[in-house]
N, C-alpha and C. Protein backbone atom coordinates (compact mmCIF):
# COMPACT_ATOMS: atom_id res chain seq x y z
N UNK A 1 -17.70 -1.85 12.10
CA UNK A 1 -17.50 -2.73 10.94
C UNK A 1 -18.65 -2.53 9.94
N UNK A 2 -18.09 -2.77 8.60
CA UNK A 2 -19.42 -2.50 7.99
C UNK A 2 -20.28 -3.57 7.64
N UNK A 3 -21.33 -3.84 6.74
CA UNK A 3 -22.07 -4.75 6.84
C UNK A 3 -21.63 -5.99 5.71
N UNK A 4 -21.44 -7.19 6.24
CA UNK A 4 -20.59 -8.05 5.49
C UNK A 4 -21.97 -8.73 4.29
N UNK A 5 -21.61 -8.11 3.11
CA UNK A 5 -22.28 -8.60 2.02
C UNK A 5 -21.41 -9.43 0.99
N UNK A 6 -20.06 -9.39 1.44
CA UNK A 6 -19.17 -10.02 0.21
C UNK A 6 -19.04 -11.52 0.77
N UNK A 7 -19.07 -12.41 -0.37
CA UNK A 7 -18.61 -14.12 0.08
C UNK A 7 -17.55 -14.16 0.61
N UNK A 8 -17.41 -15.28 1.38
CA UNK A 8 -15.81 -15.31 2.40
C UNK A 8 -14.92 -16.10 0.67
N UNK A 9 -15.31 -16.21 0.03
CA UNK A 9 -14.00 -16.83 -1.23
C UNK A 9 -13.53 -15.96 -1.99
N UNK A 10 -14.60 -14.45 -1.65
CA UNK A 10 -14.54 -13.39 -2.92
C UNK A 10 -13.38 -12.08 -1.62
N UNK A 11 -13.80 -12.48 -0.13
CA UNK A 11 -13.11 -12.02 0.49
C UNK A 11 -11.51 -12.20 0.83
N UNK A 12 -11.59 -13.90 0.62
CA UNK A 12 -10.54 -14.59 1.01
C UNK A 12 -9.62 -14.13 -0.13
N UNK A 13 -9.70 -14.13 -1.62
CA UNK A 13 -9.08 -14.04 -2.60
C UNK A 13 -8.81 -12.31 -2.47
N UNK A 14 -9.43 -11.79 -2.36
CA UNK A 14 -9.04 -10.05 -1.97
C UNK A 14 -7.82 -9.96 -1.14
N UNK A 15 -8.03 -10.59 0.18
CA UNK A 15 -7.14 -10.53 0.91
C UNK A 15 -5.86 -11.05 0.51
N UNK A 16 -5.25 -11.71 -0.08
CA UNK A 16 -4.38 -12.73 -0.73
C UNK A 16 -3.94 -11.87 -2.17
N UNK A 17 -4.44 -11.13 -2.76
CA UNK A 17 -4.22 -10.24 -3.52
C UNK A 17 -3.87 -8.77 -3.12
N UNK A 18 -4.12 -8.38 -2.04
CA UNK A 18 -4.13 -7.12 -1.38
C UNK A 18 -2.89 -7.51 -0.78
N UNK A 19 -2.63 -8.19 -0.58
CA UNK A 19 -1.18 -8.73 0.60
C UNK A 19 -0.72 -8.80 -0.20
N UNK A 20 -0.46 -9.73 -1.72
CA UNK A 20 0.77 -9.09 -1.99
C UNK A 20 1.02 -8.06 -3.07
N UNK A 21 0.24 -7.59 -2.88
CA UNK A 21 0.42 -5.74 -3.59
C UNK A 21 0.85 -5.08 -1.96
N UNK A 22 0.34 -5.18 -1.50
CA UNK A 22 1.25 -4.30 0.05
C UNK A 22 2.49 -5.03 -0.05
N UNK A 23 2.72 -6.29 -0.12
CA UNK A 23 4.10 -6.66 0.13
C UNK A 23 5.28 -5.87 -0.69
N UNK A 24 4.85 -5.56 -1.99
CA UNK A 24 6.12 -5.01 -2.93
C UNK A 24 6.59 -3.58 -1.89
N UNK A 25 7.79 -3.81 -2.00
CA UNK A 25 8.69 -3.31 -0.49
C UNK A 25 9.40 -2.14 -1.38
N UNK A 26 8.54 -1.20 -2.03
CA UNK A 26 9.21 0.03 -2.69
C UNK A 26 10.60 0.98 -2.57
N UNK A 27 10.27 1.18 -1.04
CA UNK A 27 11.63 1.44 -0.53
C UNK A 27 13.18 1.01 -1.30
N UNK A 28 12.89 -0.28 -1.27
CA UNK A 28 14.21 -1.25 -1.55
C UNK A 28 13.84 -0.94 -2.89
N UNK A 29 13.03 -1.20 -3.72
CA UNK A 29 13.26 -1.70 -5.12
C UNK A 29 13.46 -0.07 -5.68
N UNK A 30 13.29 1.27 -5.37
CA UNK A 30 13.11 2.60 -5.56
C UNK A 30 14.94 2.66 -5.11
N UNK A 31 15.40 2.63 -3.95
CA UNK A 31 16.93 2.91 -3.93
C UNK A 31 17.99 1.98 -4.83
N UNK A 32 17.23 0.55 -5.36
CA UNK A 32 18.11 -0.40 -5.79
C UNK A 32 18.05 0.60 -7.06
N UNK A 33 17.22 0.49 -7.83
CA UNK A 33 16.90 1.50 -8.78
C UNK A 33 17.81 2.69 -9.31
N UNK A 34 17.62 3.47 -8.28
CA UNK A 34 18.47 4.62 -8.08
C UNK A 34 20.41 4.63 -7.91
N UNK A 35 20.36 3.18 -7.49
CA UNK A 35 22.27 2.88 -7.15
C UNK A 35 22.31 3.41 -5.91
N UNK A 36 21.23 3.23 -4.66
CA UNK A 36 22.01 4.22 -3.93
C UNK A 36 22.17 3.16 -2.63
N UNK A 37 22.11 1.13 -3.05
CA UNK A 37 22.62 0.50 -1.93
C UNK A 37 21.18 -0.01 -1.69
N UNK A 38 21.42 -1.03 -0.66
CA UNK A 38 20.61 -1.71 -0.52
C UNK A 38 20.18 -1.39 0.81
N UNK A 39 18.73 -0.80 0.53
CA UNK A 39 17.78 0.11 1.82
C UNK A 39 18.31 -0.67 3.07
N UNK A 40 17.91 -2.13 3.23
CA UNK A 40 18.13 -2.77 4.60
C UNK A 40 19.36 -2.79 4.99
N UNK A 41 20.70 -2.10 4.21
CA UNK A 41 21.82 -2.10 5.52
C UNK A 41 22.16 -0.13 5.42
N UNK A 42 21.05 0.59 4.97
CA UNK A 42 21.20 1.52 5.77
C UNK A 42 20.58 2.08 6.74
N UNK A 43 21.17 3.30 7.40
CA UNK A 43 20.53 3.82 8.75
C UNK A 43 19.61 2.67 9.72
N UNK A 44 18.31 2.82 9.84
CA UNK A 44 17.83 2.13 10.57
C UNK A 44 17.62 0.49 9.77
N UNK A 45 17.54 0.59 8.99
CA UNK A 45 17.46 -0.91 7.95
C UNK A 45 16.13 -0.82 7.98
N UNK A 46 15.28 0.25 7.68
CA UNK A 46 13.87 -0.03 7.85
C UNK A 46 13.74 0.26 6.42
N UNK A 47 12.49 -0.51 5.53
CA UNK A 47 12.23 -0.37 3.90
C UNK A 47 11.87 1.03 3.60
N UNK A 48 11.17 1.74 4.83
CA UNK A 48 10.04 3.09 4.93
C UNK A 48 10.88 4.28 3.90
N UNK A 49 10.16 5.31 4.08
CA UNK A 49 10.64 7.06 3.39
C UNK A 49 11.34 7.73 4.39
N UNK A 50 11.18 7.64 5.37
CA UNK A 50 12.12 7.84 6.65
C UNK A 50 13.50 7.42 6.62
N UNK A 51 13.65 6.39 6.02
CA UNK A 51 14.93 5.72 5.87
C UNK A 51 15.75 5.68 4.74
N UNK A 52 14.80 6.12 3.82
CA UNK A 52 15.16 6.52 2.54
C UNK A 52 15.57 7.49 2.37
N UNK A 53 15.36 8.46 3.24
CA UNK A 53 15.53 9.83 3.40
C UNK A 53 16.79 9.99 3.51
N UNK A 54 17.77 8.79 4.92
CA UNK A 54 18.78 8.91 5.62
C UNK A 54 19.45 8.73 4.40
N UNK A 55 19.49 8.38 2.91
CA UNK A 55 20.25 8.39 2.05
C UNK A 55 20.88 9.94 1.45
N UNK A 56 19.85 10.84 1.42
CA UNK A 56 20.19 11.76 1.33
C UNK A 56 19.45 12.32 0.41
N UNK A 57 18.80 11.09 -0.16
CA UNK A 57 18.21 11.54 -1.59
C UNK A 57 16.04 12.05 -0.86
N UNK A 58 16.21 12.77 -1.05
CA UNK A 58 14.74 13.66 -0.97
C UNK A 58 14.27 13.33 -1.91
N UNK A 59 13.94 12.76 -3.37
CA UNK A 59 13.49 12.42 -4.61
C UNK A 59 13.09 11.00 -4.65
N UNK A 60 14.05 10.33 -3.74
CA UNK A 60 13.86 9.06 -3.18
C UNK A 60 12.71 8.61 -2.29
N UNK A 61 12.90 9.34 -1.23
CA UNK A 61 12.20 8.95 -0.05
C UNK A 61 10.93 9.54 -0.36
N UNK A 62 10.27 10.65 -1.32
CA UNK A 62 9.22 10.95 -1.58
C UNK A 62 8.58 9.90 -2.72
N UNK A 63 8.93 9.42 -3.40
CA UNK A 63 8.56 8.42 -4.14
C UNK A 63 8.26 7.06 -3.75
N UNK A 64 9.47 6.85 -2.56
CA UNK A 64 8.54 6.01 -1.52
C UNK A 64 7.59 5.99 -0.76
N UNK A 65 7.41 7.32 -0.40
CA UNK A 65 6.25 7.60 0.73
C UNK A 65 4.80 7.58 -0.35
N UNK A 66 5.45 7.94 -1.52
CA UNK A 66 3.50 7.84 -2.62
C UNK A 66 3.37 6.54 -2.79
N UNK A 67 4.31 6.15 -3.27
CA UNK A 67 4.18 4.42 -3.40
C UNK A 67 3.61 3.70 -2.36
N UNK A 68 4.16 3.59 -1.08
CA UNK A 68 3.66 2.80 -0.26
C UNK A 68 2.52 3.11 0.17
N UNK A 69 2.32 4.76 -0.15
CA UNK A 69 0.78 4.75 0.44
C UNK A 69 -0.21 5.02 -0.58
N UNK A 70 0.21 4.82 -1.79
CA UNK A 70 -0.20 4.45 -2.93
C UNK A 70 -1.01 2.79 -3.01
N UNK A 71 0.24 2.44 -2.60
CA UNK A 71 -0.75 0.63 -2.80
C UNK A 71 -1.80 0.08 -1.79
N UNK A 72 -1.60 1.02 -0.71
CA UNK A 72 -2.55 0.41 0.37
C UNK A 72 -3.74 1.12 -0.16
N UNK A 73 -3.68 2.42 -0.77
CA UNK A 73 -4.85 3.13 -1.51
C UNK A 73 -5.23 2.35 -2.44
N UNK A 74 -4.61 2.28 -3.16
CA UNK A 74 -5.15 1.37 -4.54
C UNK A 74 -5.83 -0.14 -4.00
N UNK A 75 -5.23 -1.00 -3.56
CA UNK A 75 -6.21 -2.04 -2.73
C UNK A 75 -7.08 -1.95 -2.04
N UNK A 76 -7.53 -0.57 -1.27
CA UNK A 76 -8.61 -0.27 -1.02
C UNK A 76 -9.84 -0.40 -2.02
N UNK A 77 -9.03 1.05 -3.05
CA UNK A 77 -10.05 1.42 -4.37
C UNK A 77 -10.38 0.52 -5.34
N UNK A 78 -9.69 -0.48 -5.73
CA UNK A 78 -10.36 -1.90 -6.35
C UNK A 78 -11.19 -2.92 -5.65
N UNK A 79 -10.92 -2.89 -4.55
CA UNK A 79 -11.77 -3.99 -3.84
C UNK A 79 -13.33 -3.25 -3.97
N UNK A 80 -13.32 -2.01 -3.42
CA UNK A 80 -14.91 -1.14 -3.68
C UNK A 80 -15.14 -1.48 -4.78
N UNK A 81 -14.52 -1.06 -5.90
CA UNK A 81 -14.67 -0.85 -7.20
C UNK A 81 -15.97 -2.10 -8.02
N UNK A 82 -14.64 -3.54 -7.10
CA UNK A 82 -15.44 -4.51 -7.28
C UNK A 82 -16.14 -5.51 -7.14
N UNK A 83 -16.13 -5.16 -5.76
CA UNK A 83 -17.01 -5.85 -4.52
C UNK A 83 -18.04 -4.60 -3.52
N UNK A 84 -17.26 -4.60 -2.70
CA UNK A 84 -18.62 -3.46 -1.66
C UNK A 84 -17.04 -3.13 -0.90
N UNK A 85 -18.27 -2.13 0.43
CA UNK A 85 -17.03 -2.15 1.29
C UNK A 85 -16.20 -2.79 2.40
N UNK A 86 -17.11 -3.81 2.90
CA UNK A 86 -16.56 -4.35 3.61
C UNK A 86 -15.36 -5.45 2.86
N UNK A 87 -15.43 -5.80 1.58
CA UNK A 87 -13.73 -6.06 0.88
C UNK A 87 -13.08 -4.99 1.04
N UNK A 88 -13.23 -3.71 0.67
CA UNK A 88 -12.73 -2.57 0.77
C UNK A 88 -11.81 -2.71 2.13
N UNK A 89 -12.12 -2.98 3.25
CA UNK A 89 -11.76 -2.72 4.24
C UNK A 89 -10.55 -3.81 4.68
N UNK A 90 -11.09 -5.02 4.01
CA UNK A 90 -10.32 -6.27 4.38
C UNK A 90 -9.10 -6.16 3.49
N UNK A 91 -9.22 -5.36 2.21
CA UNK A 91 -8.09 -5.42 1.29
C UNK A 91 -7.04 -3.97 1.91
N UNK A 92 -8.03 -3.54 2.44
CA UNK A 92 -6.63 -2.32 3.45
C UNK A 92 -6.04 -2.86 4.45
N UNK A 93 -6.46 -3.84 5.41
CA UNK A 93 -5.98 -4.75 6.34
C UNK A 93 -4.95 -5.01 5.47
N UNK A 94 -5.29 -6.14 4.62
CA UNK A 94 -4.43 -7.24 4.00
C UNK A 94 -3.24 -6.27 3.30
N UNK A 95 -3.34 -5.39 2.75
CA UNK A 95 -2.09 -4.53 2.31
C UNK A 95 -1.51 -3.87 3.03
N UNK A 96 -1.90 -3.41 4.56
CA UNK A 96 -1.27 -2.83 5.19
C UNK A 96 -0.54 -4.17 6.20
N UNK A 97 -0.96 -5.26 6.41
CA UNK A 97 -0.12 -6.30 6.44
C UNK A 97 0.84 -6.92 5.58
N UNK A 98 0.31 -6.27 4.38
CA UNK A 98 1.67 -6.97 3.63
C UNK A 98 3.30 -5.99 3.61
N UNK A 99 2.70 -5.06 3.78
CA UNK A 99 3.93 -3.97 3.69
C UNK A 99 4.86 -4.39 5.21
N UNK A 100 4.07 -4.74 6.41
CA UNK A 100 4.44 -5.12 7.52
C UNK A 100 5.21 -6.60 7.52
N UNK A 101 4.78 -7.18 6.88
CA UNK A 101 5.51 -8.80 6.56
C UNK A 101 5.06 -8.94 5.36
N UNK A 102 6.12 -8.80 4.28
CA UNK A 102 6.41 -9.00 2.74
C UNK A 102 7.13 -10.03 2.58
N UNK A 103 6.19 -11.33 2.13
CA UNK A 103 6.99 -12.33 1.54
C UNK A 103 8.22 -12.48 0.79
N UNK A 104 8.24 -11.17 -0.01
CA UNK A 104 9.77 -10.98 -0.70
C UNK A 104 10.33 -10.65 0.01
N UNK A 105 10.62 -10.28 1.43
CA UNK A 105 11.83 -9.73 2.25
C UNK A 105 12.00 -10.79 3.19
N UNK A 106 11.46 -11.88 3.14
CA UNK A 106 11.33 -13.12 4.26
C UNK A 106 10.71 -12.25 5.42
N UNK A 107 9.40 -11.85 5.11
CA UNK A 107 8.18 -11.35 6.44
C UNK A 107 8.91 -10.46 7.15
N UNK A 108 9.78 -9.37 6.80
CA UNK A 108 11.19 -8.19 7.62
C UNK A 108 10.17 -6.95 6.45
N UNK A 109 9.40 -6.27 7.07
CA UNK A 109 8.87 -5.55 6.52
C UNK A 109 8.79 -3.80 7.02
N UNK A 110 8.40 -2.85 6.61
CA UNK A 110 8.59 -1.86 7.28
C UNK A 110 7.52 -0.87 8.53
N UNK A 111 7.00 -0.06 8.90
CA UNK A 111 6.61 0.03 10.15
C UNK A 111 5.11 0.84 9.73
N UNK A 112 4.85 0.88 8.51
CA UNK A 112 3.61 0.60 7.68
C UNK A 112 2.78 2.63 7.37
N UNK A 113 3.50 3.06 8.51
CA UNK A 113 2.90 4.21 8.42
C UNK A 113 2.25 5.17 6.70
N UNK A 114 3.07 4.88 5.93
CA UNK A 114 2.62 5.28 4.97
C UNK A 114 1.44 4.38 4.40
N UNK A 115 2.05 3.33 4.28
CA UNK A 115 0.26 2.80 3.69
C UNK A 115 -0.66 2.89 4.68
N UNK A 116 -0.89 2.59 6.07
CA UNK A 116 -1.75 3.40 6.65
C UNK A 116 -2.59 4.50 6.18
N UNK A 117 -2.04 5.54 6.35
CA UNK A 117 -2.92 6.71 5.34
C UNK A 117 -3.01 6.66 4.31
N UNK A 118 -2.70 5.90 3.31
CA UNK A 118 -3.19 5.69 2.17
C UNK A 118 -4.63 4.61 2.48
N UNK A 119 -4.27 4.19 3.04
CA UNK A 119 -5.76 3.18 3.27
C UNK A 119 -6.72 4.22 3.98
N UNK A 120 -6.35 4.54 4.76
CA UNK A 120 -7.34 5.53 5.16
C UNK A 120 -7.99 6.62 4.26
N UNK A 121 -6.73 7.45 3.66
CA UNK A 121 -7.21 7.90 2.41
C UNK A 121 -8.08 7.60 1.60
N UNK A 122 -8.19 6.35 1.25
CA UNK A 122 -9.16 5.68 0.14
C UNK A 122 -10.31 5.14 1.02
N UNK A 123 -10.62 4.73 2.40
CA UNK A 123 -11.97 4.69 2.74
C UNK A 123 -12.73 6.30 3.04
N UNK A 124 -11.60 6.71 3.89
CA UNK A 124 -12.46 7.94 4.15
C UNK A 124 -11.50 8.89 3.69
N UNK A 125 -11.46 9.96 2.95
CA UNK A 125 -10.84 10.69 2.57
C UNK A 125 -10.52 11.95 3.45
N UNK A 126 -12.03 12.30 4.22
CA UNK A 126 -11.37 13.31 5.17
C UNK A 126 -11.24 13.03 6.55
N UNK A 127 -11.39 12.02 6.85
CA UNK A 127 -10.62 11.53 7.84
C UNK A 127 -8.98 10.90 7.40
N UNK A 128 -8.46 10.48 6.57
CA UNK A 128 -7.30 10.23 5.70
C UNK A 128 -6.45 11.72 5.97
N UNK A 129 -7.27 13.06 5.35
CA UNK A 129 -6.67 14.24 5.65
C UNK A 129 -6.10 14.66 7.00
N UNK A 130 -7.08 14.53 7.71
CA UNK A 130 -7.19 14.61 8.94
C UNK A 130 -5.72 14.11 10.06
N UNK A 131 -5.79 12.90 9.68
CA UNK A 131 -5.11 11.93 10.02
C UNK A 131 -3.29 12.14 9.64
N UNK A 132 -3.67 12.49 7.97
CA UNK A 132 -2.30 13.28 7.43
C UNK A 132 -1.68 14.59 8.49
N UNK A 133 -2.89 15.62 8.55
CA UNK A 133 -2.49 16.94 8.92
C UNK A 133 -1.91 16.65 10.26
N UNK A 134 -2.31 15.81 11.04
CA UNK A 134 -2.24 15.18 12.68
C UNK A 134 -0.29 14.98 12.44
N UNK A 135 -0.28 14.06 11.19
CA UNK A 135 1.27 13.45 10.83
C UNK A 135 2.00 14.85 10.62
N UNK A 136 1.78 15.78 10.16
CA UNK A 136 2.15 16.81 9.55
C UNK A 136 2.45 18.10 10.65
N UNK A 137 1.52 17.95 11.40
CA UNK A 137 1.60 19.35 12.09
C UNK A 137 2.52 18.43 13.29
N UNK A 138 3.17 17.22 13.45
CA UNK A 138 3.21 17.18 14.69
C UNK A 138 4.83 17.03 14.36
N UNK A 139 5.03 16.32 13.11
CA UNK A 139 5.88 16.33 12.58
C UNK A 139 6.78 17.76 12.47
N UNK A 140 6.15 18.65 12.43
CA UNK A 140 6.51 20.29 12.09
C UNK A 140 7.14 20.25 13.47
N UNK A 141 6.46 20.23 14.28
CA UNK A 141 6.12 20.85 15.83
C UNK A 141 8.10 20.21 16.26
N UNK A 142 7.97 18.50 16.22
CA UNK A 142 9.02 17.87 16.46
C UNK A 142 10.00 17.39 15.91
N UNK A 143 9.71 17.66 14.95
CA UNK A 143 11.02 17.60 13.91
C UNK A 143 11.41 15.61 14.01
N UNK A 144 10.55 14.72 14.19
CA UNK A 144 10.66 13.29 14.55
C UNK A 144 9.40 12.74 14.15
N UNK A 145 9.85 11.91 12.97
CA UNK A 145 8.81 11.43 12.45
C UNK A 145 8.10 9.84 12.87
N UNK A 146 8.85 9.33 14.12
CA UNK A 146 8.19 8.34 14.74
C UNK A 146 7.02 8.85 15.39
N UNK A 147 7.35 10.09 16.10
CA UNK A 147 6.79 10.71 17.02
C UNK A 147 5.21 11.45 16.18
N UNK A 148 5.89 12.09 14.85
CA UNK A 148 4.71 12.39 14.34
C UNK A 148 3.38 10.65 13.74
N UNK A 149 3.79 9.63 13.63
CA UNK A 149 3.59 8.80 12.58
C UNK A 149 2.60 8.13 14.36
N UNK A 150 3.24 7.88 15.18
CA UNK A 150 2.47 7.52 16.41
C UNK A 150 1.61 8.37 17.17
N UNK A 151 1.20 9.70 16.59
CA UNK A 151 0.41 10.67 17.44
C UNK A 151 -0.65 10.73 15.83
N UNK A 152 -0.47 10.70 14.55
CA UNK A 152 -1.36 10.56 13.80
C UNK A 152 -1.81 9.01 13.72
N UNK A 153 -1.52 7.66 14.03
CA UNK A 153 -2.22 6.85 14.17
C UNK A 153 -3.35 6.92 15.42
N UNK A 154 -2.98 7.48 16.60
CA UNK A 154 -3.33 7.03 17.75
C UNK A 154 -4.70 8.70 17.83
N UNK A 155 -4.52 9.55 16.65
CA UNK A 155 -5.30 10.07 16.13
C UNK A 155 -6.84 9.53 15.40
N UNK A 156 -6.31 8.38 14.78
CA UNK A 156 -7.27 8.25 13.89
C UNK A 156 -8.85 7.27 14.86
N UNK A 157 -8.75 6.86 15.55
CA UNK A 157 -9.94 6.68 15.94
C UNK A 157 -10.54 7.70 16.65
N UNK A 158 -10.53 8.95 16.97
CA UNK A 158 -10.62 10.06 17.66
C UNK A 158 -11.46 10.88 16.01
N UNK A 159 -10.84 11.11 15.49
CA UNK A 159 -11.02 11.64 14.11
C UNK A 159 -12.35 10.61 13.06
N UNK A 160 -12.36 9.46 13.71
CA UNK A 160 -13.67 8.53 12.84
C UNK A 160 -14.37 8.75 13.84
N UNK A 161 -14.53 9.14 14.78
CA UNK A 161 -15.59 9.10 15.60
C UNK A 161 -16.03 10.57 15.07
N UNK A 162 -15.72 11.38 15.11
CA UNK A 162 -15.89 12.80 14.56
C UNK A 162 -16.71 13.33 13.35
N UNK A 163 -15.81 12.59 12.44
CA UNK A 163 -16.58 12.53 11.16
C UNK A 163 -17.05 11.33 10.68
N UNK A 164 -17.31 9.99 10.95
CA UNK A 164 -17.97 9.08 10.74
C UNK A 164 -18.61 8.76 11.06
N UNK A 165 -19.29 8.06 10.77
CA UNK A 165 -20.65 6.96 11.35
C UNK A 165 -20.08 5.91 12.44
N UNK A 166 -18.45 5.74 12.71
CA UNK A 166 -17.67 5.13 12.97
C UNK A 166 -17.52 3.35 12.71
N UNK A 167 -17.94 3.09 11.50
CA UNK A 167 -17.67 1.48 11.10
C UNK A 167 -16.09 1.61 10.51
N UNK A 168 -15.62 2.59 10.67
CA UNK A 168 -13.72 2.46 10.15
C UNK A 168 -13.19 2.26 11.45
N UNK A 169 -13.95 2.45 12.47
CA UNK A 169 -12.95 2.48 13.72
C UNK A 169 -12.37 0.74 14.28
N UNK A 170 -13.13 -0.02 14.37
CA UNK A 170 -12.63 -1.13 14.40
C UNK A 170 -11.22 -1.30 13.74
N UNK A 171 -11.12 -1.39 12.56
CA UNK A 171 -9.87 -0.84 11.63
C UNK A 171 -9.11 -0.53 12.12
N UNK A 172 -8.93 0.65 12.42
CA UNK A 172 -8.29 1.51 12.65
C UNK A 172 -7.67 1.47 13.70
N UNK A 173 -8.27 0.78 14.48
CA UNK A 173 -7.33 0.53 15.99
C UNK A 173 -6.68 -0.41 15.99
N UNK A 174 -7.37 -1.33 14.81
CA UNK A 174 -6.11 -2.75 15.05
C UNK A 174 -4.95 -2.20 14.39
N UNK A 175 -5.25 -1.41 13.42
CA UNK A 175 -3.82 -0.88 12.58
C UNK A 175 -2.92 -0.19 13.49
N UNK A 176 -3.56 0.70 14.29
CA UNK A 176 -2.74 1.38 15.07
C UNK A 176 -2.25 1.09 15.99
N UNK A 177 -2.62 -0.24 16.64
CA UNK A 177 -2.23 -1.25 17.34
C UNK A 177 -0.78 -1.72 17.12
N UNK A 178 -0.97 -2.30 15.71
CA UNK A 178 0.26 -2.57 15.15
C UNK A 178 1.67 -1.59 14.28
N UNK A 179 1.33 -0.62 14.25
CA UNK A 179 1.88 0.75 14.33
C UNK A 179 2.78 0.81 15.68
N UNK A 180 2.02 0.76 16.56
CA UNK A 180 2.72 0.99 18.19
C UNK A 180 3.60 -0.11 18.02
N UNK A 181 3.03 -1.58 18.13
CA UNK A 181 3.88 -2.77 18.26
C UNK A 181 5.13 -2.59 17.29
N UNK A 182 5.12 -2.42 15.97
CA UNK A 182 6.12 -1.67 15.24
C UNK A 182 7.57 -0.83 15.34
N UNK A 183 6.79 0.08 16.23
CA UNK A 183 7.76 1.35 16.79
C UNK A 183 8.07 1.24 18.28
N UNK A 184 8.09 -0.02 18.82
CA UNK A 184 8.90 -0.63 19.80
C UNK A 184 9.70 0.52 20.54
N UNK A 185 10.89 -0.36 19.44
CA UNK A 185 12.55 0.10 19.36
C UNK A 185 12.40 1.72 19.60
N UNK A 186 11.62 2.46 18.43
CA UNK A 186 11.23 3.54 18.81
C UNK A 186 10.84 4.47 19.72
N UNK A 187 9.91 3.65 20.41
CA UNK A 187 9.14 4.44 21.50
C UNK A 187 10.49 4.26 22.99
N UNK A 188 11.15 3.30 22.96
CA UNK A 188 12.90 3.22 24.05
C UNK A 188 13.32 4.66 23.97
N UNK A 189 13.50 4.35 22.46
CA UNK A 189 14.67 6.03 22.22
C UNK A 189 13.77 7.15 22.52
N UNK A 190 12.95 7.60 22.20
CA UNK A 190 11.92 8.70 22.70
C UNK A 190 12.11 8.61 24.32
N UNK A 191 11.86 7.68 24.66
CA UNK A 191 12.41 7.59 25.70
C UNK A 191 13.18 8.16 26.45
N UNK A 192 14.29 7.77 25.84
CA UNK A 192 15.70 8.02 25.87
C UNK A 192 16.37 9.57 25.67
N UNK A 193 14.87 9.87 24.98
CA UNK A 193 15.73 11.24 24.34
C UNK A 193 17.27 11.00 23.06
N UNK A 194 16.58 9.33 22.82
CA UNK A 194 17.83 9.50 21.85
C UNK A 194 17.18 9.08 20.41
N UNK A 195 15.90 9.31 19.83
CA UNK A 195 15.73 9.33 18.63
C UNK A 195 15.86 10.37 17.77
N UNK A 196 16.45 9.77 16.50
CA UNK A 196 17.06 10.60 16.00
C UNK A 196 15.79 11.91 15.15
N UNK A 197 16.40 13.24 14.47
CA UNK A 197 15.18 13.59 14.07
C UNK A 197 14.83 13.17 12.67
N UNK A 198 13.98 13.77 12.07
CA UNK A 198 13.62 13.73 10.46
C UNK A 198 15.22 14.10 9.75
N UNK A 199 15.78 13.65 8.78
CA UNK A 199 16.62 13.85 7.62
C UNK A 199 18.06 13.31 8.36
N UNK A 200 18.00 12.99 9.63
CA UNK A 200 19.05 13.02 10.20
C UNK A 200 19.79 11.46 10.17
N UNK A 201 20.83 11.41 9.96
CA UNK A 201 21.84 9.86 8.97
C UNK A 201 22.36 9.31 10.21
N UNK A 202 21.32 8.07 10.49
CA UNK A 202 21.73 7.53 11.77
C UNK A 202 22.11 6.37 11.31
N UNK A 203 23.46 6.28 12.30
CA UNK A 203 24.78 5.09 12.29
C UNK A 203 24.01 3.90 12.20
């Protein structure tokens, strides 16, 4: 953790602002946008780029995946901007909770992976990379992006210990904590051998 120099009112108000900038649920408002239906009754009903994907539209689901991990970045990079870092850190919590339970969706939120690395992105950048390439190469490897999205979280405290001083790791494990808790349902079908892969339009 890093060293707490910010007031708990200057913290408290970060957090409460960071939540609901994570809350705006891109997914949905990016396909409503587009005409292409309302994200939560397709494929998995999840808000994510994964699910956006199952639309068909690739233009879609990439615009979701910057966005969402766009805002958990950006609530990072203002809180530094204008406090220190330990807001920094609390406003990546608080946005990567809001994307997870978004007051505009009645707290039905999505499974956060993208803002994840965007928060990470914006504290540490090459651990953020790192963390990406982990999502990326595993993703390649398996063609299943639960599978990649739970082997690059469960990455990232492995990777701050590496290249950090490790005050992100606290972080980082609660996030990935809730990442796992998330991908539940997920981790059955892996299981199962019945999750579906990347691009693939599940019933």
């Amino acid at each position: 953790m890093p060293e707490l120099v910010t007031s708990p009112g200057l913290l408290l108000l970060t957090a409460v602002l960071s939540y609901l900038l994570g809350a705006i649920p891109f997914g949905v408002v990016v396909t409503r946008m587009l005409g292409l239906g309302d994200l939560r009754q397709i494929g998995s009903g999840n808000i994510g780029a994964t699910n956006v994907l199952r639309t068909g539209n690739k233009g879609a689901a990439l615009a979701t995946l910057l966005l969402d991990g766009g805002k958990g970045a950006l609530a990072v990079l203002i809180a530094r901007w204008l406090l220190a870092e330990d807001a920094a850190q609390v406003a990546g919590l608080a946005a990567f909770l809001g994307h997870l339970f978004p007051v505009w969706l009645g707290f039905r939120g999505g499974k956060g992976v993208a803002t994840f690395l965007g928060v990470l992105l914006a504290l540490n950048w090459p651990v953020g990379l790192a963390v990406c390439g982990t999502w990326l190469l595993t993703a390649v490897v398996t063609r299943t992006s639960s599978i990649a999205a739970l082997m690059a979280a469960a990455s990232s405290g492995l990777w701050i210990l590496a290249l950090t001083d490790g005050s992100l790791l606290v972080l980082a494990l609660v996030l990935t904590v809730l990442i796992y808790v998330r991908h539940g349902e997920n981790l059955k079908r892996i299981k199962a051998g019945t999750e579906p892969r990347i691009g693939a339009k599940k019933a």
